[in-house]
N, C-alpha and C. Protein backbone atom coordinates (compact mmCIF):
# COMPACT_ATOMS: atom_id res chain seq x y z
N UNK A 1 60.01 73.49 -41.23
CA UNK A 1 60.36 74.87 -40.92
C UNK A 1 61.67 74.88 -40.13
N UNK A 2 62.70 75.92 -40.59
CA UNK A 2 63.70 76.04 -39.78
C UNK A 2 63.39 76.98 -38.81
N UNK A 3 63.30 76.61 -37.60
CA UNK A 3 63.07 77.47 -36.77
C UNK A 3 64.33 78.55 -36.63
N UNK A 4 65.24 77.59 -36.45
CA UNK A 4 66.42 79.33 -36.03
C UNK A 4 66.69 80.17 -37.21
N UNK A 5 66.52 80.10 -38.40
CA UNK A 5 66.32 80.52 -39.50
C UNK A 5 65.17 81.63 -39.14
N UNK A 6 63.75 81.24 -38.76
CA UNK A 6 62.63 82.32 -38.37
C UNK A 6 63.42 83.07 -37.37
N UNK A 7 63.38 82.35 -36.01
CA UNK A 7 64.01 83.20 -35.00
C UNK A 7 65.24 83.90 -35.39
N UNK A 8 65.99 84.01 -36.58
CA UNK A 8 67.29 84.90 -36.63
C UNK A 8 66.69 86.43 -37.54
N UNK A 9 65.21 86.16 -38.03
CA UNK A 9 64.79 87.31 -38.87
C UNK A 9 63.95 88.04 -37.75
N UNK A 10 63.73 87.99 -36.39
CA UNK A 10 62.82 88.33 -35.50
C UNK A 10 64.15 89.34 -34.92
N UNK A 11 63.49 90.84 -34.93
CA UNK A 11 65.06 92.16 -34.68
C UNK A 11 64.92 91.91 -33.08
N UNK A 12 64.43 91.18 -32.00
CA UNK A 12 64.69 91.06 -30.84
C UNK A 12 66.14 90.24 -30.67
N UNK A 13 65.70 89.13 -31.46
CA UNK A 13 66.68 87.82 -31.51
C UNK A 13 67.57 87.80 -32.52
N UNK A 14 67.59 88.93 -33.46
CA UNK A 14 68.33 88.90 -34.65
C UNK A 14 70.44 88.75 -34.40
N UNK A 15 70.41 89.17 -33.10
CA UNK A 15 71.97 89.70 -33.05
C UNK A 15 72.02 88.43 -32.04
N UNK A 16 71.65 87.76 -31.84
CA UNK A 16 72.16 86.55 -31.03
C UNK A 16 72.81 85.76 -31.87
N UNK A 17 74.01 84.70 -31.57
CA UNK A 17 74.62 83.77 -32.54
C UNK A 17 73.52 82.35 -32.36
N UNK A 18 74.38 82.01 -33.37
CA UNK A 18 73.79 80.62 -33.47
C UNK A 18 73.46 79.77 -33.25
N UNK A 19 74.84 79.39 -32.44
CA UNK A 19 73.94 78.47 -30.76
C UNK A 19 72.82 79.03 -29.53
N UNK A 20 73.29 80.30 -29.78
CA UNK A 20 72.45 80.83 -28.69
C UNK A 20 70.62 80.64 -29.41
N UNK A 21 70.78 81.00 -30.87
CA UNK A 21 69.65 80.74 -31.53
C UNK A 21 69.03 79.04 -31.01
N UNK A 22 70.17 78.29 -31.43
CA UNK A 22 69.70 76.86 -31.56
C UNK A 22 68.83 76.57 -30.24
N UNK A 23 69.96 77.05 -28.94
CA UNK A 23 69.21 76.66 -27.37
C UNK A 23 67.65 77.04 -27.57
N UNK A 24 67.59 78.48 -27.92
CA UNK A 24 65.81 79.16 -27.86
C UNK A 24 64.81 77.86 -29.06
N UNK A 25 65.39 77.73 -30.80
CA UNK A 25 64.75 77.15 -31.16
C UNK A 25 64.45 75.40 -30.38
N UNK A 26 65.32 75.10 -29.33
CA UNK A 26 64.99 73.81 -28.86
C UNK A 26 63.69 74.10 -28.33
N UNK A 27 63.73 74.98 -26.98
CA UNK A 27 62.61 75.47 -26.84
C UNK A 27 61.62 75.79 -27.22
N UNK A 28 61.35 75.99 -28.44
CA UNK A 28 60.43 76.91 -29.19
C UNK A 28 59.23 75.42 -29.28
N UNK A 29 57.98 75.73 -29.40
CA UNK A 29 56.79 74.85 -29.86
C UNK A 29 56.04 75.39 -30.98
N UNK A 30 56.14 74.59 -32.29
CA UNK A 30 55.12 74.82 -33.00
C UNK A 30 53.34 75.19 -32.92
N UNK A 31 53.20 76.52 -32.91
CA UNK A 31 51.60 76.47 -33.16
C UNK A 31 50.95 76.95 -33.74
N UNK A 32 49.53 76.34 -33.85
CA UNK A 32 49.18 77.08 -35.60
C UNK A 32 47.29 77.47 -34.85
N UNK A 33 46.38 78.60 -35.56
CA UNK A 33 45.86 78.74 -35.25
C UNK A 33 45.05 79.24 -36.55
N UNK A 34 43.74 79.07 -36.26
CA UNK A 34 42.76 79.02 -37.37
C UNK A 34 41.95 80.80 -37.01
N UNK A 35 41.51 81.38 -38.01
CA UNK A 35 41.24 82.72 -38.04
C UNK A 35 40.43 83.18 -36.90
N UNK A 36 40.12 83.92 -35.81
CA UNK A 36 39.15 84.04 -34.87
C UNK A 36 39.79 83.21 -33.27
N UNK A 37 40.64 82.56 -34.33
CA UNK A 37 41.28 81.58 -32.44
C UNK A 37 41.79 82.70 -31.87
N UNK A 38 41.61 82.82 -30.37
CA UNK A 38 42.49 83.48 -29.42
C UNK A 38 43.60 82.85 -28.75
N UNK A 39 44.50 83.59 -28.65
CA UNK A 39 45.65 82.98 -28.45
C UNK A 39 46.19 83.23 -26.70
N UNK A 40 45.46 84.59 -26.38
CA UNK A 40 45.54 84.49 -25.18
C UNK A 40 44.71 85.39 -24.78
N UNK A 41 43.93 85.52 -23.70
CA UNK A 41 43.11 86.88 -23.32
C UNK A 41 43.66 87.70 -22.41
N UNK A 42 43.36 89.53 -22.13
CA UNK A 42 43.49 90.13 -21.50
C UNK A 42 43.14 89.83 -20.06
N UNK A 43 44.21 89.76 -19.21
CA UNK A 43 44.17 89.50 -18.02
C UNK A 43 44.28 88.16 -17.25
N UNK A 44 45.03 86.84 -18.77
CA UNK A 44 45.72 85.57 -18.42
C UNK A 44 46.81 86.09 -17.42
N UNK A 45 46.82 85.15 -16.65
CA UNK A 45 48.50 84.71 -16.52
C UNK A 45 49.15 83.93 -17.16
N UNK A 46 50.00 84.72 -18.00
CA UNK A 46 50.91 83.52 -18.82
C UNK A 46 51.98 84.39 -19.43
N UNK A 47 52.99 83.52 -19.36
CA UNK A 47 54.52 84.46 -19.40
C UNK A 47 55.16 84.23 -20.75
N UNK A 48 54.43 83.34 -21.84
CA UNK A 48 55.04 83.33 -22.71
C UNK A 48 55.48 84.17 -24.04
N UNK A 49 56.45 83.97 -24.60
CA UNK A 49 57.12 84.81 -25.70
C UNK A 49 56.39 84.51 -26.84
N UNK A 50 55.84 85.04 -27.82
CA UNK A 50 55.45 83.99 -29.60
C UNK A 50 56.03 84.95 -30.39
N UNK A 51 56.30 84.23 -31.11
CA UNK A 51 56.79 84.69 -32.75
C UNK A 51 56.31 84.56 -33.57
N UNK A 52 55.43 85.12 -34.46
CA UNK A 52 54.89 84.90 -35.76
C UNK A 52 55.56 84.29 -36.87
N UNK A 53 55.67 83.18 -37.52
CA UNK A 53 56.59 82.68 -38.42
C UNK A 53 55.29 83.12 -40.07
N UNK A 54 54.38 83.04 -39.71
CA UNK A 54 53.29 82.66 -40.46
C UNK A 54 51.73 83.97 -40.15
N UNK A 55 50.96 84.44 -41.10
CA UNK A 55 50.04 84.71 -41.19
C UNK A 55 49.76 86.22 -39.97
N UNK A 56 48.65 86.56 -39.69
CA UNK A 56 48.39 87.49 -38.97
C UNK A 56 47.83 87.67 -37.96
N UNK A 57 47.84 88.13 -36.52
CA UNK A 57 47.06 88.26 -35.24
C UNK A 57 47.09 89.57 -34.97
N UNK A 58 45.77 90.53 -34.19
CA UNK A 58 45.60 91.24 -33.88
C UNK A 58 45.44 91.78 -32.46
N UNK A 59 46.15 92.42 -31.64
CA UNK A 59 46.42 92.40 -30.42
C UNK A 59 44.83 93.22 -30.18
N UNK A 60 44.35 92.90 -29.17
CA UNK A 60 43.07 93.95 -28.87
C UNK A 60 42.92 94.15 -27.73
N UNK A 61 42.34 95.49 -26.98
CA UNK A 61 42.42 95.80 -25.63
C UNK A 61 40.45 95.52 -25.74
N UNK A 62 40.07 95.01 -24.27
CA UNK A 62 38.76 94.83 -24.36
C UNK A 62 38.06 93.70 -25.48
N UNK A 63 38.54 93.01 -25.40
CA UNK A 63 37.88 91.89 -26.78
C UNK A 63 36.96 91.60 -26.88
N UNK A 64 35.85 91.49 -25.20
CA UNK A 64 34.85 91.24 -24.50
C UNK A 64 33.39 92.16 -24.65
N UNK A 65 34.40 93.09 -24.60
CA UNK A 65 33.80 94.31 -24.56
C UNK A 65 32.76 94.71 -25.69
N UNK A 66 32.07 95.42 -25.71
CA UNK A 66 30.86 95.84 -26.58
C UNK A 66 31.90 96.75 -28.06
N UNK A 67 32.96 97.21 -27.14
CA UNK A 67 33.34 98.26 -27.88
C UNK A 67 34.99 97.93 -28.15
N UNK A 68 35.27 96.65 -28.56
CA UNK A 68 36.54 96.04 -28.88
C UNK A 68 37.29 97.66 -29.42
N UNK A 69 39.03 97.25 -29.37
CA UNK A 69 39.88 98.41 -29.53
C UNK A 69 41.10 97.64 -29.84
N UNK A 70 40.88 97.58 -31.17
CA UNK A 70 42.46 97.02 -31.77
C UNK A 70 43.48 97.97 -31.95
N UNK A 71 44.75 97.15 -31.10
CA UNK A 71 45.67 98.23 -30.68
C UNK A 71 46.88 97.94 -32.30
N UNK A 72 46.96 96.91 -32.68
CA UNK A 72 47.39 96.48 -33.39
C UNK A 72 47.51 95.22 -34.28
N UNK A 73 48.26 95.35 -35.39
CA UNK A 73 48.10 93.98 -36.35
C UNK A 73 49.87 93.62 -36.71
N UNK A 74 49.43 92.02 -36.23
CA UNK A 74 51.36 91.73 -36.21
C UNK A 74 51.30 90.87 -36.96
N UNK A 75 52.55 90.73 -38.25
CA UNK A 75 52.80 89.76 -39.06
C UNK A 75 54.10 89.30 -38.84
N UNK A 76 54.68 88.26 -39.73
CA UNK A 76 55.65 87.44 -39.84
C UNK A 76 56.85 88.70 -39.45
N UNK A 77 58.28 87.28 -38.44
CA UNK A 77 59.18 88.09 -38.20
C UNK A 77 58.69 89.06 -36.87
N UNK A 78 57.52 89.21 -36.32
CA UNK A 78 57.12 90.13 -35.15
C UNK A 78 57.28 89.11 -33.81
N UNK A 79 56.87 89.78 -32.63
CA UNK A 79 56.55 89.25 -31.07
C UNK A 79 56.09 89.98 -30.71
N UNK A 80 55.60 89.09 -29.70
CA UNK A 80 54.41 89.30 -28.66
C UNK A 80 54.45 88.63 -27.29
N UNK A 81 53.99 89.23 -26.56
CA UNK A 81 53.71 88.69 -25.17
C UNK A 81 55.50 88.88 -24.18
N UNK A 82 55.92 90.16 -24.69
CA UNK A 82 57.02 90.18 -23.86
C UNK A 82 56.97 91.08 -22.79
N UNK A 83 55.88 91.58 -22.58
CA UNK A 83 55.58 92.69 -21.43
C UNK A 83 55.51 91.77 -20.05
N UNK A 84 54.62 90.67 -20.62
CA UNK A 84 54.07 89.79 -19.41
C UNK A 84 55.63 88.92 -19.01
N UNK A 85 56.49 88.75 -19.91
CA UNK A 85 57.88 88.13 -19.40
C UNK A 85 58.59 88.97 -18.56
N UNK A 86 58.73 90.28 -18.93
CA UNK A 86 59.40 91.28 -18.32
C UNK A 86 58.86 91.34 -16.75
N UNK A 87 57.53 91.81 -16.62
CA UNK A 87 56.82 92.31 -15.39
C UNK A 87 55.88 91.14 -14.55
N UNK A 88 56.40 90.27 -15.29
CA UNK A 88 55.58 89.23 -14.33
C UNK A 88 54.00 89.20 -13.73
N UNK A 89 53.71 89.99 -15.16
CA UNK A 89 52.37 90.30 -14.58
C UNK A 89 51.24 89.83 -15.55
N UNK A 90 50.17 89.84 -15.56
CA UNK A 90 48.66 89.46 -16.12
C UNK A 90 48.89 90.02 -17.58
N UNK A 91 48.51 89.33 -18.51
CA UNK A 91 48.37 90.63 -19.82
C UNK A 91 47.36 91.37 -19.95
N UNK A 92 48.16 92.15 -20.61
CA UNK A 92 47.34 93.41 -20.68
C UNK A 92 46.59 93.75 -21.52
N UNK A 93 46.24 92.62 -22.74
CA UNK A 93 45.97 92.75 -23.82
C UNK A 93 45.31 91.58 -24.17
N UNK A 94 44.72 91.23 -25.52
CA UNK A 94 44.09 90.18 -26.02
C UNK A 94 44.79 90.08 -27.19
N UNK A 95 45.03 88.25 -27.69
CA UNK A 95 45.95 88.49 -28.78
C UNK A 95 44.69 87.45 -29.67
N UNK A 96 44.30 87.77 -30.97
CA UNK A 96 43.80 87.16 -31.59
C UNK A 96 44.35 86.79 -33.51
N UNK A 97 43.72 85.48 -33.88
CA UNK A 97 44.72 85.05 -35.37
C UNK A 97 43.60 85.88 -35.90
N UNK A 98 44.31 86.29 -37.24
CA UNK A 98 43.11 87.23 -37.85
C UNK A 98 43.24 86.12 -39.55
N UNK A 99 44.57 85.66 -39.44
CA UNK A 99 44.36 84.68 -40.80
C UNK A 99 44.51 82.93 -39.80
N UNK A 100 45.12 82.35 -41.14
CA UNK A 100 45.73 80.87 -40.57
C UNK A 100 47.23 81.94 -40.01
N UNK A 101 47.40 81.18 -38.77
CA UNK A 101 48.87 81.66 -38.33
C UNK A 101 49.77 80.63 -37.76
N UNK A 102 50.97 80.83 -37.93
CA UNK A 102 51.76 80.15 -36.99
C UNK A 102 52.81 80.89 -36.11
N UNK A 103 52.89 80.34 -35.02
CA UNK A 103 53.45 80.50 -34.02
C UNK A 103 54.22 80.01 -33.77
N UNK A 104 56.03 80.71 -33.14
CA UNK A 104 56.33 79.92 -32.57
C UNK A 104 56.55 80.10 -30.75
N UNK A 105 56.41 79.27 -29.88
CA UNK A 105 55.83 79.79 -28.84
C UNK A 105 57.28 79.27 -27.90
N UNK A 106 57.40 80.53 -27.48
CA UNK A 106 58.94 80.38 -26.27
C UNK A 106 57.99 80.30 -24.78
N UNK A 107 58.10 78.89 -24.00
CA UNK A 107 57.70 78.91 -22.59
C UNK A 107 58.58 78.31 -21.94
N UNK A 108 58.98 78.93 -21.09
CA UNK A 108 60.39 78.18 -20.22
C UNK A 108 61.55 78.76 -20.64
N UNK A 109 61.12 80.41 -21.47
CA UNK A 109 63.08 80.89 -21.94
C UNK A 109 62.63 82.21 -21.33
N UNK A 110 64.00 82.53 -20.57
CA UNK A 110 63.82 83.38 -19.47
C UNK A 110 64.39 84.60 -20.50
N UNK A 111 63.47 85.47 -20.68
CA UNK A 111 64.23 86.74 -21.18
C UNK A 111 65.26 87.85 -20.42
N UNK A 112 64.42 87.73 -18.85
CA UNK A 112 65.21 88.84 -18.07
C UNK A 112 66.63 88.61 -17.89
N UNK A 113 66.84 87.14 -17.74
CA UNK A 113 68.36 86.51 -18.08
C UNK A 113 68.71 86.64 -18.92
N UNK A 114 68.47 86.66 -20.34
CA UNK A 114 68.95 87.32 -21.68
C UNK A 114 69.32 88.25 -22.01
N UNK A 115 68.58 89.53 -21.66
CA UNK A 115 68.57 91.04 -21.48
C UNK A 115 69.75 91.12 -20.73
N UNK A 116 69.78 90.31 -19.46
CA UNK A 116 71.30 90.60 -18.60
C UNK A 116 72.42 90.14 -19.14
N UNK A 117 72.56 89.15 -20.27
CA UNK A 117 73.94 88.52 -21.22
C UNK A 117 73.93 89.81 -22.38
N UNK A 118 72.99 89.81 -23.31
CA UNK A 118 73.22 90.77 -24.19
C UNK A 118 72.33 92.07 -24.20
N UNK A 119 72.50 93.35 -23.42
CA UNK A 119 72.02 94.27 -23.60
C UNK A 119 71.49 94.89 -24.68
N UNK A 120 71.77 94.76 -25.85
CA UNK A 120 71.38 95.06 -27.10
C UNK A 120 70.02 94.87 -27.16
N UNK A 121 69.34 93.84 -26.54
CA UNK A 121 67.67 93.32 -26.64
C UNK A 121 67.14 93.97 -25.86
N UNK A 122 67.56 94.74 -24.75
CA UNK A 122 66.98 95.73 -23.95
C UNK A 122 67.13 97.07 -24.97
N UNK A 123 67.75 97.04 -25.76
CA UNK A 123 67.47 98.44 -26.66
C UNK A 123 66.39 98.10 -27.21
N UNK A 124 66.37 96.80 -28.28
CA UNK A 124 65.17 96.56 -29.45
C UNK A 124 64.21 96.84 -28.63
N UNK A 125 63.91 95.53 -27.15
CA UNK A 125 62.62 96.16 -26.60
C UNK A 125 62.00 97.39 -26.21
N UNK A 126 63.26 98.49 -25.85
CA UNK A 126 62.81 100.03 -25.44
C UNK A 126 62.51 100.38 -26.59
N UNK A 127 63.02 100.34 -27.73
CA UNK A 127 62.40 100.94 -29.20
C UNK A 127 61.09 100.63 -29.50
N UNK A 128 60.64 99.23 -29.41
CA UNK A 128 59.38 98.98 -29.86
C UNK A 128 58.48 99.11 -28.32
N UNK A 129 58.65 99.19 -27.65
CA UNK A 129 57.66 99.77 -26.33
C UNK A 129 57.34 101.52 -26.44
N UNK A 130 58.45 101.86 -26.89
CA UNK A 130 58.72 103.55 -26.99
C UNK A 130 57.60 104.12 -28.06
N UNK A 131 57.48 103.00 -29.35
CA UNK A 131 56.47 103.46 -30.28
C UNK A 131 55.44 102.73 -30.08
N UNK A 132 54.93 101.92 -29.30
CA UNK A 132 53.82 101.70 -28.67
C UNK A 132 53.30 102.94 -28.22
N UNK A 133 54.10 103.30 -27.12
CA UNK A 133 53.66 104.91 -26.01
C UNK A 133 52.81 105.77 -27.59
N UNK A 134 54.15 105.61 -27.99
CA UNK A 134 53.84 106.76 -29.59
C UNK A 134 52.94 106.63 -29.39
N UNK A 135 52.25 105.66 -30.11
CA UNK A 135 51.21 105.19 -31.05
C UNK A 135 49.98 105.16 -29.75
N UNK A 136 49.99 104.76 -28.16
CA UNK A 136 49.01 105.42 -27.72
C UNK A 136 48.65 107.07 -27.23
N UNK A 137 49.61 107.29 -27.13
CA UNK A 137 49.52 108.99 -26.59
C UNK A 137 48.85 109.49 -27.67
N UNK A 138 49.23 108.93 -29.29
CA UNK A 138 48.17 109.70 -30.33
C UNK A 138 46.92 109.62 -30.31
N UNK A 139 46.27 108.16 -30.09
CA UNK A 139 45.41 107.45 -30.34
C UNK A 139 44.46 108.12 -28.65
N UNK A 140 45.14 108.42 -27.93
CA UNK A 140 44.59 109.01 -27.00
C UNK A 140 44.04 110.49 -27.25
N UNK A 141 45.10 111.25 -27.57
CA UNK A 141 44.86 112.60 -28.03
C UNK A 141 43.86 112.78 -29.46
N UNK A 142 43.68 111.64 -30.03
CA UNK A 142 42.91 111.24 -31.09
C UNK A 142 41.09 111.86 -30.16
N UNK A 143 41.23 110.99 -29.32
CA UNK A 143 40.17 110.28 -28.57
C UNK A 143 39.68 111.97 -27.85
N UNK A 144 40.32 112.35 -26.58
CA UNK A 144 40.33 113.60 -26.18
C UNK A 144 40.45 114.87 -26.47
N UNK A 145 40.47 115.07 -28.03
CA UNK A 145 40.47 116.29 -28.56
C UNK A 145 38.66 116.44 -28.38
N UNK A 146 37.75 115.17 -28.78
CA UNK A 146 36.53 115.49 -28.75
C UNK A 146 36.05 116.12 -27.52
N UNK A 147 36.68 115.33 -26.53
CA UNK A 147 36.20 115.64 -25.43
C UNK A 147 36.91 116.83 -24.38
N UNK A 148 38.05 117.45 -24.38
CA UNK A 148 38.50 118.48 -23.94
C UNK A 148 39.40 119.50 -25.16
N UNK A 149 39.36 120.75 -24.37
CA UNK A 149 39.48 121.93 -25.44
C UNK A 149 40.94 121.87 -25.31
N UNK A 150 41.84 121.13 -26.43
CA UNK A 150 43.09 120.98 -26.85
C UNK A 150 43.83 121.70 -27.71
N UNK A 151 44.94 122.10 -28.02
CA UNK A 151 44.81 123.93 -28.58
C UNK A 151 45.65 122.05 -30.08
N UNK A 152 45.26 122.50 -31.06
CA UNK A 152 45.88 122.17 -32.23
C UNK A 152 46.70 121.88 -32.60
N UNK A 153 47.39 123.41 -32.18
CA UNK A 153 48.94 123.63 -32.61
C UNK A 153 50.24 122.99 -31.56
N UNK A 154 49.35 123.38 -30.54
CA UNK A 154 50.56 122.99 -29.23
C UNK A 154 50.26 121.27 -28.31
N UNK A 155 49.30 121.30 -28.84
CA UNK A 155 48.52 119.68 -28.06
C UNK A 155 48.58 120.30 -26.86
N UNK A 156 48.31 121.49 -25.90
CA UNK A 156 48.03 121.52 -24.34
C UNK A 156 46.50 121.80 -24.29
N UNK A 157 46.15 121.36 -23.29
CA UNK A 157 44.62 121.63 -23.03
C UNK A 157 44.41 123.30 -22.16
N UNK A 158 43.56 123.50 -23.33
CA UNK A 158 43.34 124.89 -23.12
C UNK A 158 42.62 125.45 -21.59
N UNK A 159 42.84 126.46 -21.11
CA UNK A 159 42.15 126.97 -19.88
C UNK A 159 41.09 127.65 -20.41
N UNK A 160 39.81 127.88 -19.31
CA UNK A 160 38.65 128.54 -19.44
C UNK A 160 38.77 129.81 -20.01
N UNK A 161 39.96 130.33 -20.14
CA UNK A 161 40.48 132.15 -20.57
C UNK A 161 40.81 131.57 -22.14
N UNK A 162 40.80 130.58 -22.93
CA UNK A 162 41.41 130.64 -24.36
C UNK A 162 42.90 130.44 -24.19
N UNK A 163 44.03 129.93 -23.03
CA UNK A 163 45.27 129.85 -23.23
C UNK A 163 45.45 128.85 -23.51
């Protein structure tokens, strides 16, 4: 596998040159995971970047839980786990292989230093965080229409008078 070849089709890393590619693919570790493997659970500490080169994983909130909630399904050319690079914090999520997958796994490449050389990756990431929000504010309003009186047309929650 050429790695900087994968990493140049990934739209985070796509506008980086070549060397800059090569440094990340030095870094990069091959990993492969069999259907049902977890790759990391909600509420690790762990700061690493992956890239899907291969197959499919499904991010899930609650994995544990009685009442699992798949937030999403990521294939080849995608990433993951860049919230926990950014904020230095626990994930927030559960990442699981849903086929054979491969990975390629960035630990030890500092993104916030990256973001500060080429700003452009602070756009890709606000774009795909931005339709995350999307995609929960619906999935929320999905959820709370059952449960509070939400007018249809306007998405505001209605007052006891019908406004």
């Amino acid at each position: 596998m050429d790695k900087i070849q994968v990493l140049a089709q990934v739209p985070l890393l796509s506008f980086l040159k070549k060397r800059e590619l090569k440094r990340i693919a030095e870094l990069a570790e091959v990993q492969e995971y069999r259907p049902g493997d977890v790759v990391f659970r909600e509420g690790d500490r762990d700061g690493r970047l992956f890239v899907v080169v291969s197959g499919e994983v499904e991010v899930l909130k609650d994995m544990d839980a009685e009442h699992v909630k798949r937030l999403r399904l990521l294939g080849p050319a995608t990433y993951f786990g860049e919230m926990a690079m950014i904020n230095d914090m626990v994930r927030s999520a559960s990442v699981r292989a849903v086929s054979e997958v491969t990975l390629l796994c960035l630990e030890g490449w500092n993104l916030r230093q990256q973001l500060e050389k080429h700003p452009f990756m602070a756009v890709e990431l606000l774009q795909v965080l931005s339709r995350r929000i999307i995609d929960t504010e619906k999935h929320l309003m999905n959820v709370l229409e059952g449960m509070l009186p939400i007018c249809a047309n306007c998405k505001s929650i209605r007052n006891d008078k019908g406004d």
